[in-house]
C-alpha atoms as a PDB file:
ATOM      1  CA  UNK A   1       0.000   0.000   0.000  1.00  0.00           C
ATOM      2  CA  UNK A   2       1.800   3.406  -1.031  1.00  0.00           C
ATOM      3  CA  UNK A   3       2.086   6.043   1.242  1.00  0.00           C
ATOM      4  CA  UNK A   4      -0.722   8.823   1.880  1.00  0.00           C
ATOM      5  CA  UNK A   5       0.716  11.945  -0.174  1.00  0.00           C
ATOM      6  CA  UNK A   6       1.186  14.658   2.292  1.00  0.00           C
ATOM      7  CA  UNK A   7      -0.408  18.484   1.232  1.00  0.00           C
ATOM      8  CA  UNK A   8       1.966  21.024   0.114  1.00  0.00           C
ATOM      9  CA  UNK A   9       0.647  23.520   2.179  1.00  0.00           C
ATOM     10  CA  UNK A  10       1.341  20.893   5.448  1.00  0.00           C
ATOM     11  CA  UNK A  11       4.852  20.774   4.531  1.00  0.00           C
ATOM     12  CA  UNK A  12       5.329  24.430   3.497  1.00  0.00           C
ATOM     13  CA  UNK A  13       3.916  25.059   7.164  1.00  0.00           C
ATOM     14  CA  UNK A  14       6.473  22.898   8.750  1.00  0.00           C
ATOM     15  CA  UNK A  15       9.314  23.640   7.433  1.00  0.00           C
ATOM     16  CA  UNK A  16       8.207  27.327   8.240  1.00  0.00           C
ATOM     17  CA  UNK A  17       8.135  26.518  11.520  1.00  0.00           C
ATOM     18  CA  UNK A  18      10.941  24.468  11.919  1.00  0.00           C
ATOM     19  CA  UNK A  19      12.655  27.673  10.856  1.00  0.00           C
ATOM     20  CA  UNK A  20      10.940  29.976  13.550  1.00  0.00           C
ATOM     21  CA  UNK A  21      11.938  27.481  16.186  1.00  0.00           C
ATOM     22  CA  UNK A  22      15.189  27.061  15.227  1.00  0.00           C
ATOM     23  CA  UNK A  23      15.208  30.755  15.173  1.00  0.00           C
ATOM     24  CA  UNK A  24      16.770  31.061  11.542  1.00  0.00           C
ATOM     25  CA  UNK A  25      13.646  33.582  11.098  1.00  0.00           C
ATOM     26  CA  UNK A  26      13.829  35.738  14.678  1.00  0.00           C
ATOM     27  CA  UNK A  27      10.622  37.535  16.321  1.00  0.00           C
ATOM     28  CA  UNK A  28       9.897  40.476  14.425  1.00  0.00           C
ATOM     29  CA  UNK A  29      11.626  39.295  10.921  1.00  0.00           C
ATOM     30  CA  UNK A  30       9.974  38.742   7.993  1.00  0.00           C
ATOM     31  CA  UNK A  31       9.166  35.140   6.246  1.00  0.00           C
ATOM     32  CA  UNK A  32       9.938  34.475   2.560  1.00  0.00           C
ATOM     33  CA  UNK A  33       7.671  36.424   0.457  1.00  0.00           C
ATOM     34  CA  UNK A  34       4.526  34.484  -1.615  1.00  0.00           C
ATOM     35  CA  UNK A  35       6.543  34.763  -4.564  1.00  0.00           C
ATOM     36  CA  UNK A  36       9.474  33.421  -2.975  1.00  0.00           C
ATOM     37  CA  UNK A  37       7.940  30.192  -1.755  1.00  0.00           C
ATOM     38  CA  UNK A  38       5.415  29.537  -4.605  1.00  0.00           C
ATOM     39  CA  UNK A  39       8.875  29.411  -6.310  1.00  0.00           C
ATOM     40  CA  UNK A  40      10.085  27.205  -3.557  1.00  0.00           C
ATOM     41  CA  UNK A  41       7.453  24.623  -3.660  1.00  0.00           C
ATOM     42  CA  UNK A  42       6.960  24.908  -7.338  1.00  0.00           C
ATOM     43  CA  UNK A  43       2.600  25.430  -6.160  1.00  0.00           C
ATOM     44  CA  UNK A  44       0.151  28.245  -6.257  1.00  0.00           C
ATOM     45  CA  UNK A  45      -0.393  31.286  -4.167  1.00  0.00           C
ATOM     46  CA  UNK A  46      -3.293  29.996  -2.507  1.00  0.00           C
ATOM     47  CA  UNK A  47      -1.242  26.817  -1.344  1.00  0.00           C
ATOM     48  CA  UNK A  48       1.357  29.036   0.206  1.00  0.00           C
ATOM     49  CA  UNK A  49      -1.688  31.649   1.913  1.00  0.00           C
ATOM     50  CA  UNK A  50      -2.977  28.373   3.235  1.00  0.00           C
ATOM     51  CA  UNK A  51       0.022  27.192   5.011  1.00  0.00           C
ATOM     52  CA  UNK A  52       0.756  30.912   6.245  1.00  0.00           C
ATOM     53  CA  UNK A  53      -3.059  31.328   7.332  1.00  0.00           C
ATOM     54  CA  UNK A  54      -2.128  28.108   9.930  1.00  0.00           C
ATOM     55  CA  UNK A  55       0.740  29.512  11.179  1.00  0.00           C
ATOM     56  CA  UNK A  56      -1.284  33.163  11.572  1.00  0.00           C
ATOM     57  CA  UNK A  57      -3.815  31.416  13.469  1.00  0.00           C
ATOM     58  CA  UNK A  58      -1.111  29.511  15.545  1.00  0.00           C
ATOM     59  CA  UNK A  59      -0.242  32.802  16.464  1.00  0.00           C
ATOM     60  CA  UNK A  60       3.857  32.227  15.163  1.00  0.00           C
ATOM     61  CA  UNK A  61       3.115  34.792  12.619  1.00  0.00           C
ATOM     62  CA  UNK A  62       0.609  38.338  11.786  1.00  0.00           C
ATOM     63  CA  UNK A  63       0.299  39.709   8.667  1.00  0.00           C
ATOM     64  CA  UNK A  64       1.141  43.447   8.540  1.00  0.00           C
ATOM     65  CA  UNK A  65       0.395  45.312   4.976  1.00  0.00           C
ATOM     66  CA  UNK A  66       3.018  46.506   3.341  1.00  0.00           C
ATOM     67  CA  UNK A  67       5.362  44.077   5.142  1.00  0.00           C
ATOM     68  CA  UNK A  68       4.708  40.402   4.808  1.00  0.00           C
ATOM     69  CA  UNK A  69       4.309  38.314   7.201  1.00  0.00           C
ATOM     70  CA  UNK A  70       6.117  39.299  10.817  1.00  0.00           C
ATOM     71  CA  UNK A  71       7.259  36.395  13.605  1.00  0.00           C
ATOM     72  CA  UNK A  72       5.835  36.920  16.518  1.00  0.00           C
ATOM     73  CA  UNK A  73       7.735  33.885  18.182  1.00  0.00           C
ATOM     74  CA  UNK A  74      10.135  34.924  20.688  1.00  0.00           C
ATOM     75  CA  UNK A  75      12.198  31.571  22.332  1.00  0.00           C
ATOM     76  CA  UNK A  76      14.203  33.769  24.694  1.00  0.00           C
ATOM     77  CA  UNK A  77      10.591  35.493  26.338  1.00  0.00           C
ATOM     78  CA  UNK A  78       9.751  31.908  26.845  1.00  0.00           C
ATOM     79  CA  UNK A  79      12.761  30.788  28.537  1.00  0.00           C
ATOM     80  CA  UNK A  80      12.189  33.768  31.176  1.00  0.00           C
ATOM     81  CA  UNK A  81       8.473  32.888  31.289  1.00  0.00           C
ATOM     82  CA  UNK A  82       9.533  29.133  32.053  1.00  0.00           C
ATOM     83  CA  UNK A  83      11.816  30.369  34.688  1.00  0.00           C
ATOM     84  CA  UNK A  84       9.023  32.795  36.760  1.00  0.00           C
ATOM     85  CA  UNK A  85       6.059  30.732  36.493  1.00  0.00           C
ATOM     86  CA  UNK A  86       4.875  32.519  39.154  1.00  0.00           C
ATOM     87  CA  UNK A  87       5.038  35.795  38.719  1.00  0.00           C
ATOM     88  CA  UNK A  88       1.585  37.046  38.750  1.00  0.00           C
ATOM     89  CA  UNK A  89      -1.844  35.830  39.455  1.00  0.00           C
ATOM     90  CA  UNK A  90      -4.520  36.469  37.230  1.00  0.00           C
ATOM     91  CA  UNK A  91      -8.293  35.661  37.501  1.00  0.00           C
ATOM     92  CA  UNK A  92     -10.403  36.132  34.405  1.00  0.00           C
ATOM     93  CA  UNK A  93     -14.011  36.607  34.246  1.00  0.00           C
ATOM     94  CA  UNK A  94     -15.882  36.543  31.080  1.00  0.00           C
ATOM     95  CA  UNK A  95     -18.596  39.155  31.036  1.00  0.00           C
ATOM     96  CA  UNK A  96     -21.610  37.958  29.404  1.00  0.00           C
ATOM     97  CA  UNK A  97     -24.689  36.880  31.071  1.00  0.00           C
ATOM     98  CA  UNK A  98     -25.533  34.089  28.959  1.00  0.00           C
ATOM     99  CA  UNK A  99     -24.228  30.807  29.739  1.00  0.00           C
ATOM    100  CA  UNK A 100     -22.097  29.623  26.954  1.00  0.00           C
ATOM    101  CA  UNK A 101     -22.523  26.123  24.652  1.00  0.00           C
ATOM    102  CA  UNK A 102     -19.402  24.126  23.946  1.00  0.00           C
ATOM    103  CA  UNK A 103     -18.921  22.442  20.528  1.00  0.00           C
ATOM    104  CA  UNK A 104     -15.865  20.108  20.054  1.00  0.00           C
ATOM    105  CA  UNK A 105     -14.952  20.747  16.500  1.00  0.00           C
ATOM    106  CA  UNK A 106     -11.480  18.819  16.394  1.00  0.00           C
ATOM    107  CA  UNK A 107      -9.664  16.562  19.122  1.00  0.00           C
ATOM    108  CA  UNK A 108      -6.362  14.548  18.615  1.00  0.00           C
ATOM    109  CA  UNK A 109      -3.366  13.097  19.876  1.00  0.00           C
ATOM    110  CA  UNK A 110      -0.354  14.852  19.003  1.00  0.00           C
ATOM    111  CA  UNK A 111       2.839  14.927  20.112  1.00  0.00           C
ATOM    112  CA  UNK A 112       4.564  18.711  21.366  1.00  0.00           C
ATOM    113  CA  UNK A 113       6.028  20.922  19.007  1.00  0.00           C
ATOM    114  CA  UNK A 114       9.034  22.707  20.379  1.00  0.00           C
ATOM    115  CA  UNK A 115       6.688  25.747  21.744  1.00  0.00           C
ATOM    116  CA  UNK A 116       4.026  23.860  23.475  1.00  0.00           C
ATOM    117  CA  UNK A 117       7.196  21.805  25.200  1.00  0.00           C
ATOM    118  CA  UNK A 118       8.053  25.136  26.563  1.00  0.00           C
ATOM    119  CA  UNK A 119       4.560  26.107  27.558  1.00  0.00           C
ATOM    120  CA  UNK A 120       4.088  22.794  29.230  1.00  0.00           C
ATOM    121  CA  UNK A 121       7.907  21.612  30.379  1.00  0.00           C
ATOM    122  CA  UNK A 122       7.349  18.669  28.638  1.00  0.00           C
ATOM    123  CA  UNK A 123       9.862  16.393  27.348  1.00  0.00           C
ATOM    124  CA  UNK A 124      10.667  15.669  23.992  1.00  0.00           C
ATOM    125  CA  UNK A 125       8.820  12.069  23.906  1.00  0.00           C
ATOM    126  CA  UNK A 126       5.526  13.535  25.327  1.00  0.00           C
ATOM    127  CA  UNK A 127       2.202  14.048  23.884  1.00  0.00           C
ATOM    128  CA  UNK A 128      -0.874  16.552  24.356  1.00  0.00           C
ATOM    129  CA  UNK A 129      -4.031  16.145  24.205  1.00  0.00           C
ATOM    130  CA  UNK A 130      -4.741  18.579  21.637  1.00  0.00           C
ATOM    131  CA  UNK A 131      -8.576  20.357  21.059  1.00  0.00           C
ATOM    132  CA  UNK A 132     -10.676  23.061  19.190  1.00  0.00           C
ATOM    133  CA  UNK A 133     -13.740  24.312  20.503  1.00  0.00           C
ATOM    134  CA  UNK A 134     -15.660  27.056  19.454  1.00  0.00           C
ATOM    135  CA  UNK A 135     -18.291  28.532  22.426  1.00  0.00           C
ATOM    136  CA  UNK A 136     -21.483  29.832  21.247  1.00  0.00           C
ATOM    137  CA  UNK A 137     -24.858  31.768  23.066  1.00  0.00           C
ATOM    138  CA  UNK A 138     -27.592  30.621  20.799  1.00  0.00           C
ATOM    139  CA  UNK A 139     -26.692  30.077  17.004  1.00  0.00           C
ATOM    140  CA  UNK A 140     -23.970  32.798  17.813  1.00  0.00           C
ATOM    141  CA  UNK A 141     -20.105  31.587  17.775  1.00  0.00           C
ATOM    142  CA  UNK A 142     -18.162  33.828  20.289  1.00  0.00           C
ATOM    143  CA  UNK A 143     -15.034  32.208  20.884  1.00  0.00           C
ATOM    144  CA  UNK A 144     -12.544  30.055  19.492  1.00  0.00           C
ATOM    145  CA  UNK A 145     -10.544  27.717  21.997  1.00  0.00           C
ATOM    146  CA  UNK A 146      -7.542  25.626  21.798  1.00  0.00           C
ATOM    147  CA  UNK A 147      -6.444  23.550  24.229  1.00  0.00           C
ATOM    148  CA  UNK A 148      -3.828  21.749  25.082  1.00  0.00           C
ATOM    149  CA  UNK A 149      -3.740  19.177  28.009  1.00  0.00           C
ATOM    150  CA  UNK A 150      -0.222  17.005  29.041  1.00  0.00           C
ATOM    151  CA  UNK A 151      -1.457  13.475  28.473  1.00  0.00           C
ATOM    152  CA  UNK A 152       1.030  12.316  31.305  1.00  0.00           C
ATOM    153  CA  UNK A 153      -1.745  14.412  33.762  1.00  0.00           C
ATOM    154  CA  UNK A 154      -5.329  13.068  31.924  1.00  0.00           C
ATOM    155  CA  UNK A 155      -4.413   9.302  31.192  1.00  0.00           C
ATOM    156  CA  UNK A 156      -7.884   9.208  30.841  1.00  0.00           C
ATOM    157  CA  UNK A 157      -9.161  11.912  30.106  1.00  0.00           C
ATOM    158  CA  UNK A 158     -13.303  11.982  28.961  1.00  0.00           C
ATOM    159  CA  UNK A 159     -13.648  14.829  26.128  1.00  0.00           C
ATOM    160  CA  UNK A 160     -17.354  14.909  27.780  1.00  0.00           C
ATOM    161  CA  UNK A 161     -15.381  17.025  30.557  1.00  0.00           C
ATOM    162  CA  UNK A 162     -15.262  19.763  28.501  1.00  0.00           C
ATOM    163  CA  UNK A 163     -18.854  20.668  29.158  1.00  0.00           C
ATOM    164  CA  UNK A 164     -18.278  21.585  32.290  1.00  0.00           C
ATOM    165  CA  UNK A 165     -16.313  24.748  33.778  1.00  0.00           C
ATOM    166  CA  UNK A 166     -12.832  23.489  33.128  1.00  0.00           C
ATOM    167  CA  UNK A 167     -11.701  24.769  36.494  1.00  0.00           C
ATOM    168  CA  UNK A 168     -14.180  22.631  38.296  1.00  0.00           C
ATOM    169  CA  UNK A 169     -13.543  19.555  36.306  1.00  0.00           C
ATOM    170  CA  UNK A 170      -9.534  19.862  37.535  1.00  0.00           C
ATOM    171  CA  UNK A 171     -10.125  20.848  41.238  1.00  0.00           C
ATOM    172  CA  UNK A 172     -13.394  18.624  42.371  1.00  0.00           C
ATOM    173  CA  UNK A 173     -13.048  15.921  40.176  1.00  0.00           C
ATOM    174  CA  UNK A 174      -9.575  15.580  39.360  1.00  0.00           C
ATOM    175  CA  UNK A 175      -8.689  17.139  42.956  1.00  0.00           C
ATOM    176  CA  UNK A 176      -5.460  18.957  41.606  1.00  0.00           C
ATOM    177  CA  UNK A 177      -5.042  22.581  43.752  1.00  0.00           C
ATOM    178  CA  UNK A 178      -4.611  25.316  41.046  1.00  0.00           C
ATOM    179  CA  UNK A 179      -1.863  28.173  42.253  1.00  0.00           C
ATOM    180  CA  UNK A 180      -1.950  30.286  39.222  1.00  0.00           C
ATOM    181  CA  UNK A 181      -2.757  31.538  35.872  1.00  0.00           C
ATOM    182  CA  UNK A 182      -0.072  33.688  33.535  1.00  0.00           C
ATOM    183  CA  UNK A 183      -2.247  34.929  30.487  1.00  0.00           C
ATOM    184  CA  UNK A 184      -1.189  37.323  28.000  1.00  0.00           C
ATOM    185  CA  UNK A 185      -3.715  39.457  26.060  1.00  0.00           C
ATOM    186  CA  UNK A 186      -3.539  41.425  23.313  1.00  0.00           C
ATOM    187  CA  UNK A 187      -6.108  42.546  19.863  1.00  0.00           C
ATOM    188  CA  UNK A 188      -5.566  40.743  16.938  1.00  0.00           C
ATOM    189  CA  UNK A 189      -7.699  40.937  13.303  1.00  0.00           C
ATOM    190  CA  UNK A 190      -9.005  37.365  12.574  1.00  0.00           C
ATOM    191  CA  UNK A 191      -7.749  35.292  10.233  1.00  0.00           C
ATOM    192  CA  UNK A 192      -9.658  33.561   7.297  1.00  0.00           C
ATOM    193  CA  UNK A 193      -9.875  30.353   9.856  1.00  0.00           C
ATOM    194  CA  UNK A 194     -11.047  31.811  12.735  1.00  0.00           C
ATOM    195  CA  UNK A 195     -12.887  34.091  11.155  1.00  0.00           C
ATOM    196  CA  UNK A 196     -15.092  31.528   9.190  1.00  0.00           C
ATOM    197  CA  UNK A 197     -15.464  29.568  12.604  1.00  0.00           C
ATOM    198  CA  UNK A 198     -16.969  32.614  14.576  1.00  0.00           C
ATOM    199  CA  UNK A 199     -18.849  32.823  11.747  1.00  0.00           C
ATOM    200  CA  UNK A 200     -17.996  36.564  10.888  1.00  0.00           C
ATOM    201  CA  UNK A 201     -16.188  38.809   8.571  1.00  0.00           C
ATOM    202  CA  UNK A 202     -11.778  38.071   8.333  1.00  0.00           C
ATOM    203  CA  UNK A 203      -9.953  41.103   9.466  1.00  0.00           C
ATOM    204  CA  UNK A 204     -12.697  41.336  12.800  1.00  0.00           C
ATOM    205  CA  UNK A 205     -11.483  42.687  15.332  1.00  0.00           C
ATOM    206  CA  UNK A 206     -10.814  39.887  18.263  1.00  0.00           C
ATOM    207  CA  UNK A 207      -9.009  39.683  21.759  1.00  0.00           C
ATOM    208  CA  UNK A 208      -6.346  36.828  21.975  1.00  0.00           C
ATOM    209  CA  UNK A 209      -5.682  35.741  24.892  1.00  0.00           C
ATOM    210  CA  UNK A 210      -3.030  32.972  25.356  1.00  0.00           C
ATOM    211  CA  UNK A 211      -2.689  31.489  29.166  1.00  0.00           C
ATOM    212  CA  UNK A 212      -0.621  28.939  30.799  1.00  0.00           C
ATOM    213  CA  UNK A 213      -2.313  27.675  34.377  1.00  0.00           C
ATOM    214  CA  UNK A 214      -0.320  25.814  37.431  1.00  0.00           C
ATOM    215  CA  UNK A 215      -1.031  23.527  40.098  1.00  0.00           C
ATOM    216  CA  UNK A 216       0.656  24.489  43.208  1.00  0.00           C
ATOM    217  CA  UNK A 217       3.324  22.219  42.602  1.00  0.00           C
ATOM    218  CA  UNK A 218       4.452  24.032  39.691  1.00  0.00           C
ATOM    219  CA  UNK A 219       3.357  22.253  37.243  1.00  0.00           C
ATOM    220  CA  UNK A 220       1.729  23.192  33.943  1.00  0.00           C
ATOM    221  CA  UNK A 221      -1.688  21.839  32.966  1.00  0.00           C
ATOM    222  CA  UNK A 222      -3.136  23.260  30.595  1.00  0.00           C
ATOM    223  CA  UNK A 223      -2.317  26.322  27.841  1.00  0.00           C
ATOM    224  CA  UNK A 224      -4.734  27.639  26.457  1.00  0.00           C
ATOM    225  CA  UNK A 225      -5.286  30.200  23.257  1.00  0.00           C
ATOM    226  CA  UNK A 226      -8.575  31.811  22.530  1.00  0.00           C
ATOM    227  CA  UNK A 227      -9.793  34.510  19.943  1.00  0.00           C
ATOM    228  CA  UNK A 228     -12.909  36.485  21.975  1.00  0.00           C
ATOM    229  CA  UNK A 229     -15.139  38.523  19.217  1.00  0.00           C
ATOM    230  CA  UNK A 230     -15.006  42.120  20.828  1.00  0.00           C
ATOM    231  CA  UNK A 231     -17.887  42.927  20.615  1.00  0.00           C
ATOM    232  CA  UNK A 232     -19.235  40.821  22.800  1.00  0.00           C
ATOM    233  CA  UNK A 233     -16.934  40.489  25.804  1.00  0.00           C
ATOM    234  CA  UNK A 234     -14.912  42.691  28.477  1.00  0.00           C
ATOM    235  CA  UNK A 235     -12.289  40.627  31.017  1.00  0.00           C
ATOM    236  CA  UNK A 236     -12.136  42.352  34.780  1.00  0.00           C
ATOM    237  CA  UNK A 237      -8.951  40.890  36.435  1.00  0.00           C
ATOM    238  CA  UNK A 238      -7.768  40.408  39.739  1.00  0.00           C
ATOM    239  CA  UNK A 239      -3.854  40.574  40.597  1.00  0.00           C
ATOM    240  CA  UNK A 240      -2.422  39.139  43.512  1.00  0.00           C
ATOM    241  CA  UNK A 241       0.463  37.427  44.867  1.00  0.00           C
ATOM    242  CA  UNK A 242       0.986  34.794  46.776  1.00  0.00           C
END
């Protein structure tokens, strides 16, 4: 039986980010242009917007006019984040009165890319669980959620859990005790993806927020990134320090 042909865009997307990893293309450089890697890959423009579109809504890259596409990924902020896991507290409340339906649009077991090693000190051998949701009030998508859970820490893990407040699912019924929550938020325009998902025009405006929680022993378990439509949400947060 011959081997399932893999996309072009799939390996046009990893060996971009093997490069951002490996740091041959640094935060705040510029990738290859479309030209450049249509060339490259000998395939069309749309092939090449597809791979880049991934790695957009990965959030390795952003698309600035005039520019190209920018790296966001910085390995160096990571290594300091890894280091002070404990820096801050942060408590996040979503405001919106409506309680919130959960729809599991993708869930797989992966193994770690370099960055989500970092995020969740894992080693090189380990896998995640690894899952898209999209959170809707009515027949209105309002956020897009991806999740990734150390597999070492849910051996058996029910994907049923996720329609319950994920908080409550790790402290009552996995009785882990949660120290804190590092989250970084900033606006971002939505991508094609994301966009189509939250059903609603590309170039939206959206907060990202991207969090890493700990149980009091240190220990990552879960990161999370999440694309909030803006019009419909504001976050009050609590800082403290323990």
């Amino acid at each position: 039986m011959s081997e399932k042909k893999i996309p072009i865009y799939q390996i046009i997307e990893s060996d971009l980010l093997k490069d951002i990893l490996n740091e041959k293309y640094k935060q705040h450089d510029a990738l290859p242009s479309e030209y450049e890697l249509c060339a490259k890959y000998n395939c069309t423009r749309m092939t090449v917007r597809q791979a880049i579109n991934n790695l957009v809504v990965d959030g390795y890259v952003y698309s600035k006019k005039g520019k190209g596409n920018i790296v966001t990924f910085n390995k160096r902020e990571m290594e300091r984040l890894n280091d002070h896991p404990f820096y801050s507290f942060a408590s996040e409340t979503i405001g919106i009165d409506e309680p919130l339906d959960v729809r599991v649009i993708h869930f797989e077991v992966k193994d770690a890319d370099e960055l989500i090693m970092r995020k969740l000190t894992l080693a090189e051998n380990d896998k995640v669980y690894y899952i898209e949701l999209v959170r809707s009030s009515g027949n209105a998508p309002m956020i897009f959620e991806r999740l990734y859970l150390p597999i070492k820490l849910y051996p058996n893990f029910d994907i049923k859990k996720l329609n319950i407040p994920f908080y409550d699912f790790i402290e009552k019924e996995m009785k882990f005790n949660i120290r804190n929550c590092i989250s970084s938020i900033e606006a971002r325009a939505l991508a094609p993806k994301v966009a189509e998902i939250l059903n609603t025009q590309v170039n939206e405006p959206a907060l990202y927020m991207s969090s890493i929680s700990y149980l009091n022993t240190g220990e990552p378990f879960v990161y999370y990134r999440q694309y909030f439509l803006g019009t419909h949400f504001r976050f009050k947060h609590n800082f403290s320090r323990k």
